[in-house]
Protein backbone atom coordinates (compact mmCIF):
# COMPACT_ATOMS: atom_id res chain seq x y z
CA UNK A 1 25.60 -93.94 4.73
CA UNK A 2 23.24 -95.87 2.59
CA UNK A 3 23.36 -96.27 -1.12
CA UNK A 4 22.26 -93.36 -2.83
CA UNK A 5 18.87 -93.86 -4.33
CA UNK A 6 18.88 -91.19 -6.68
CA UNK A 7 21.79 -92.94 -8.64
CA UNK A 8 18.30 -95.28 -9.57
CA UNK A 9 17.36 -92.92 -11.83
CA UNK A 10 19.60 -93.09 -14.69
CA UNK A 11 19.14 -94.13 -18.07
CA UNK A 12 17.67 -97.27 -17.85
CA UNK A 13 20.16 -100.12 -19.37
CA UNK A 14 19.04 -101.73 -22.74
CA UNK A 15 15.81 -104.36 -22.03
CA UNK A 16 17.04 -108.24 -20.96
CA UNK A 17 15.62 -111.27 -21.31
CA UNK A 18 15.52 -112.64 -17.75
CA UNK A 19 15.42 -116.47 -17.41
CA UNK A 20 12.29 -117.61 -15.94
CA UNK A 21 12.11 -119.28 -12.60
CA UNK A 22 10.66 -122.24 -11.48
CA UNK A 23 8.73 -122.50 -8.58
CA UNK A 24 10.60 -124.01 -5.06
CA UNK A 25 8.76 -125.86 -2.65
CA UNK A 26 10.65 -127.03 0.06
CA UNK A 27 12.51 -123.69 0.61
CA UNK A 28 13.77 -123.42 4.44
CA UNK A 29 15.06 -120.64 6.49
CA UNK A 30 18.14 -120.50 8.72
CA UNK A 31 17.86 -117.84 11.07
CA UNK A 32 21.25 -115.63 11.95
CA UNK A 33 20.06 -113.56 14.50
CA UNK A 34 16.63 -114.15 15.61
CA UNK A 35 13.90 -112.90 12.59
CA UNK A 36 16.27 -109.75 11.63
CA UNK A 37 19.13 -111.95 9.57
CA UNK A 38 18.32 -114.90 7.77
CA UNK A 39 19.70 -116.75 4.82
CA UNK A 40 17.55 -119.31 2.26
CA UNK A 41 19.57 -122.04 0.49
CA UNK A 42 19.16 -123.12 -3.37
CA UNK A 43 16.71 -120.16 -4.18
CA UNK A 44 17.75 -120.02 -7.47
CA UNK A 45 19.30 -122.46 -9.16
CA UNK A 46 22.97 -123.27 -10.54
CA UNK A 47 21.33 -122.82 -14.07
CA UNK A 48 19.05 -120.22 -13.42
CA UNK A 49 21.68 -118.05 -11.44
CA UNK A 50 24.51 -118.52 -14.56
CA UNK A 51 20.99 -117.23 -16.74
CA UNK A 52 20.90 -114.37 -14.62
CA UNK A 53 24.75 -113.26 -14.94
CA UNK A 54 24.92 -113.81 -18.78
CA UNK A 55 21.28 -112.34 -18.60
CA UNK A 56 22.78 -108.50 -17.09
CA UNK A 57 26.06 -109.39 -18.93
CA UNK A 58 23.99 -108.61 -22.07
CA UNK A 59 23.00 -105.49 -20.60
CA UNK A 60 25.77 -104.00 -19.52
CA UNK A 61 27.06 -103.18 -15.89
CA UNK A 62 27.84 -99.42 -15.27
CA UNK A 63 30.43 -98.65 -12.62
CA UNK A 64 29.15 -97.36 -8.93
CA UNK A 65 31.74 -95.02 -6.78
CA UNK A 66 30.85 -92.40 -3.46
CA UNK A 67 32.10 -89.99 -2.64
CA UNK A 68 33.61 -91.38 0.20
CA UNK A 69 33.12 -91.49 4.82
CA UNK A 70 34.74 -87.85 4.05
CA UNK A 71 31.55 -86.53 2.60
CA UNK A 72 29.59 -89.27 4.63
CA UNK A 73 28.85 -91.60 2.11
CA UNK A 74 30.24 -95.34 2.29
CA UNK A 75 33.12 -96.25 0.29
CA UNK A 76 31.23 -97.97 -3.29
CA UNK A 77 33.67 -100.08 -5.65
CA UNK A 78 31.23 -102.34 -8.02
CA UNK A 79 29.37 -102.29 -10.92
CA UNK A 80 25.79 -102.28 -11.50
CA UNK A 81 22.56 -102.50 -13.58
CA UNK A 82 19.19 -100.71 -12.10
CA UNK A 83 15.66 -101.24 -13.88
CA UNK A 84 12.22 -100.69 -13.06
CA UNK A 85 10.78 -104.75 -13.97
CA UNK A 86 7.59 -105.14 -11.98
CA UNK A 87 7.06 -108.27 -14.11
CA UNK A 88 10.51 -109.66 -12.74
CA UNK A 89 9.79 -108.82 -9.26
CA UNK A 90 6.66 -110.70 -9.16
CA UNK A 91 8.03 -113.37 -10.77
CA UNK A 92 10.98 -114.01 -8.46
CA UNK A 93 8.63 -113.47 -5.32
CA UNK A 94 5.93 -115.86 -6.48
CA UNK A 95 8.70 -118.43 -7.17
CA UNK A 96 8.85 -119.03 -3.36
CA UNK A 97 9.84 -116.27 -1.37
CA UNK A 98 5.78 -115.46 -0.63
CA UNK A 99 5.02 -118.62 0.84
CA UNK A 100 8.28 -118.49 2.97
CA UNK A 101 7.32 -114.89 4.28
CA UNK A 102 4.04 -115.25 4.79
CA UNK A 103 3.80 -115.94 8.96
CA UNK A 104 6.12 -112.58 9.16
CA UNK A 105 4.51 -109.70 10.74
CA UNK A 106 6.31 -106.47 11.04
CA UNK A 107 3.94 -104.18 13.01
CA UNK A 108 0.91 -105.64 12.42
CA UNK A 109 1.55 -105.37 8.48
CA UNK A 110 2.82 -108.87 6.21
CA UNK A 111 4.83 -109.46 3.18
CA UNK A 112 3.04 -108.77 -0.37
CA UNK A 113 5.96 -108.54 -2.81
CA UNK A 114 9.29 -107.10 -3.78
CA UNK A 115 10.35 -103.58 -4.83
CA UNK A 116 10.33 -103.31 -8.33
CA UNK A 117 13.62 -101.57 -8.67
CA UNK A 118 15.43 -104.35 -9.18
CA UNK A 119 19.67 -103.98 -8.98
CA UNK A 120 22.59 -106.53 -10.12
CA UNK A 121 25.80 -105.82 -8.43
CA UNK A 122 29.17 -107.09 -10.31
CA UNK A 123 32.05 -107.17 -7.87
CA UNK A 124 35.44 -107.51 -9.34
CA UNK A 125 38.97 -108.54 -7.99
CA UNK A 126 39.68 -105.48 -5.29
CA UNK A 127 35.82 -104.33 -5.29
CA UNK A 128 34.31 -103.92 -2.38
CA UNK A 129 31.15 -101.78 -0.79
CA UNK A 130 32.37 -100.62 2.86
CA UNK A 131 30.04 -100.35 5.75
CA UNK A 132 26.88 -98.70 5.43
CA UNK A 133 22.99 -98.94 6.49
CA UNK A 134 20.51 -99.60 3.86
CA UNK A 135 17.53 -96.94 3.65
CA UNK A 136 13.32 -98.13 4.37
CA UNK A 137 11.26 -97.04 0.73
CA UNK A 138 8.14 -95.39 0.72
CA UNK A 139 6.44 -97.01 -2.00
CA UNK A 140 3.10 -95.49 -1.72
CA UNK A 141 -0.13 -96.94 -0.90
CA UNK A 142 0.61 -98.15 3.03
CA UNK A 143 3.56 -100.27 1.11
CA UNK A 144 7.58 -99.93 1.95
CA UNK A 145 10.17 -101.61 2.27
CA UNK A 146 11.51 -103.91 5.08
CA UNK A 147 13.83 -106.05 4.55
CA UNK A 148 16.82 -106.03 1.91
CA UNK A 149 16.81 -109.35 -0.41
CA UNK A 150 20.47 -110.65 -2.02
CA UNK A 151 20.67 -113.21 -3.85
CA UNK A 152 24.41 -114.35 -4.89
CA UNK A 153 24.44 -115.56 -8.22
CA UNK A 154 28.32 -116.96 -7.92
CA UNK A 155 29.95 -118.36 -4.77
CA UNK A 156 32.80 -119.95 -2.85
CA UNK A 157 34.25 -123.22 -4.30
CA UNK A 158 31.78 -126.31 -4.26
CA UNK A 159 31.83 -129.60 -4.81
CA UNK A 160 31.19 -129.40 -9.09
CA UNK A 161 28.61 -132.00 -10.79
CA UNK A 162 29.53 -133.38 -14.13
CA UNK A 163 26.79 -130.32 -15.86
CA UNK A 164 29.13 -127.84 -14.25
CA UNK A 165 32.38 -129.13 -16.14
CA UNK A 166 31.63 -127.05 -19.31
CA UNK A 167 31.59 -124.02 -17.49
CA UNK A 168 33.91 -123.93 -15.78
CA UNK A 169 36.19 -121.71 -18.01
CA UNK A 170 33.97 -119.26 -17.52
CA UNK A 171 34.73 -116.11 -15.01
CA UNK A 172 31.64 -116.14 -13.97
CA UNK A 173 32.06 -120.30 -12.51
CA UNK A 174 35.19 -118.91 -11.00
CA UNK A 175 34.91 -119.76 -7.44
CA UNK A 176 35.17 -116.72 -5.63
CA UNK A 177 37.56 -116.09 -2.70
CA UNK A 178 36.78 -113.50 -0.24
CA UNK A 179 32.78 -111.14 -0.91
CA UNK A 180 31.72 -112.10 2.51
CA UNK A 181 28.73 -109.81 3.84
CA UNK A 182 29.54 -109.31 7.33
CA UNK A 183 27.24 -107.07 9.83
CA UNK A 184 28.36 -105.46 12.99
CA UNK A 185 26.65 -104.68 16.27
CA UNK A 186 27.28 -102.20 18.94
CA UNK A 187 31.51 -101.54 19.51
CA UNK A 188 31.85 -102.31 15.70
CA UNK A 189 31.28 -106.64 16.85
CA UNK A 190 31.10 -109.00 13.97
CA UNK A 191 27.06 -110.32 14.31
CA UNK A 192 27.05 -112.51 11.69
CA UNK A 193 29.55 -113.08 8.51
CA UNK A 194 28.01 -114.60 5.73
CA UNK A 195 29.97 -115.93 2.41
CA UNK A 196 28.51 -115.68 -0.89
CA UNK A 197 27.10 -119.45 -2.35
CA UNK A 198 25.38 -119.60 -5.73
CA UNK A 199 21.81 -119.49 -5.49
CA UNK A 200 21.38 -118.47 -1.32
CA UNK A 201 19.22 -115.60 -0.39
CA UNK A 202 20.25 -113.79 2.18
CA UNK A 203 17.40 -111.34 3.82
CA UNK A 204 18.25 -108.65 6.60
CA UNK A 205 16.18 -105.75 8.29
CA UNK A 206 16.29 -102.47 6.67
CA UNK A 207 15.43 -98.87 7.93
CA UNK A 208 15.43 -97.98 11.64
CA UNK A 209 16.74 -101.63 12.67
CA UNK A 210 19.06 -102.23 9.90
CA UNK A 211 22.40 -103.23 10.85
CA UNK A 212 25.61 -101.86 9.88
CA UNK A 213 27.21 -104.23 6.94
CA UNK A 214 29.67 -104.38 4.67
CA UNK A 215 30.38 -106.19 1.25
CA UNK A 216 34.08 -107.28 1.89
CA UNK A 217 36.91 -107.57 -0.32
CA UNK A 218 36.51 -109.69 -3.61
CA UNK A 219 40.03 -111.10 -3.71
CA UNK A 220 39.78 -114.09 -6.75
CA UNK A 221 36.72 -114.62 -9.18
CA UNK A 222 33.64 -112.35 -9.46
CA UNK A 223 30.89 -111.72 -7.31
CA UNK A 224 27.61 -110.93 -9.10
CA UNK A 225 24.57 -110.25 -6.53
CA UNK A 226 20.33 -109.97 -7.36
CA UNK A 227 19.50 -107.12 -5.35
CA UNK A 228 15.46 -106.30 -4.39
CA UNK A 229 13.63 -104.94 -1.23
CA UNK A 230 10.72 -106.84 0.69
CA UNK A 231 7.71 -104.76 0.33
CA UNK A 232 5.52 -105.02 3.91
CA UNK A 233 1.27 -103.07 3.49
């Protein structure tokens, strides 16, 4: 039920130019549920996440569908850019998500860095990814994958500052209504539903333990998401 990793493998969209991050130092997490779900406020910035959409904008989105719960694949409405950009994983992990990880243990192993297949997700009005698991990567090496790491680079309506009032024309400062990831528990029971918020991380368990979630409806604006994996060796 989990997205389809071989779709990963396609031509490779033409080269960005990422914005660079700065570093964060007084990141903090708020825990969900326990160490499984948690979410990280401001992780990128207003400016840096806008850098990011106009940054895969450039590239150009391709448009990802499934086959459908009929052939036992979720239901996939978005669009979406895939590269292999070790130097972009390491930079967003050494911006702050390291230090944050670093007293998690998951079986004895820690946190070292993020999967360098790195994904954008574009969801338009009506888009929506239906509810699915998300598959554990063997990267090689004693290193795979743990936990899934979204970052929303657009959100629900704010409060705006006066450096947000030439942008606001844009569809991409659109505030958006409706994108929530939600995740269920046993007897299909909401667990947590989280709304997307420019700049938040939001990190969940993967694999074995991963929850069953869903990217709701986008029903005004657009929802643009940084997609990685944390890598545990």
């Amino acid at each position: 039920m989990g997205e389809r990793r071989a779709a990963d493998k396609k031509k490779a969209p033409p080269k960005a130019k990422w914005p660079v991050l700065q570093p964060k130092l007084n990141l903090q997490i708020t825990r969900l549920k326990d160490k499984d779900l948690f979410t990280v406020q401001n992780f990128f910035t207003p400016a840096e996440s806008k850098a990011f959409i106009k940054a895969a904008e450039s590239a150009g989105f391709e448009h990802q569908g499934s086959l459908g719960p009929a052939k036992g694949e979720a239901y996939r409405d978005n669009d979406r850019i895939a590269v292999n950009d070790p130097a972009l994983a390491d930079m967003v992990w050494q911006s702050g998500l390291s230090k944050l990880l670093s007293d998690i243990k998951i079986r004895g192993k820690a946190a070292v860095g993020l999967n360098p297949n790195i994904r954008f997700y574009r969801y338009k009005v009506g888009q929506h990814f239906g509810q699915h698991i998300d598959e554990s990567v063997d990267l090689g090496e004693g290193k795979h994958t743990v936990y899934t790491l979204l970052v929303y680079l657009s959100g629900a309506a704010k409060t705006k500052d006066k450096s947000d009032s030439n942008n606001m024309k844009d569809s991409a400062s659109e505030p958006i209504v409706g994108g929530e990831t939600v995740f269920y528990g046993s007897r299909n029971r909401v667990v947590a539903e989280v709304a997307p918020a420019e700049g938040m991380a939001l990190l969940h368990i993967h694999g074995d333990k991963c929850m069953l979630h869903e990217a709701r409806n986008v029903s005004k604006g657009i929802k643009y998401v940084f997609r990685s994996d944390v890598v545990f060796a």
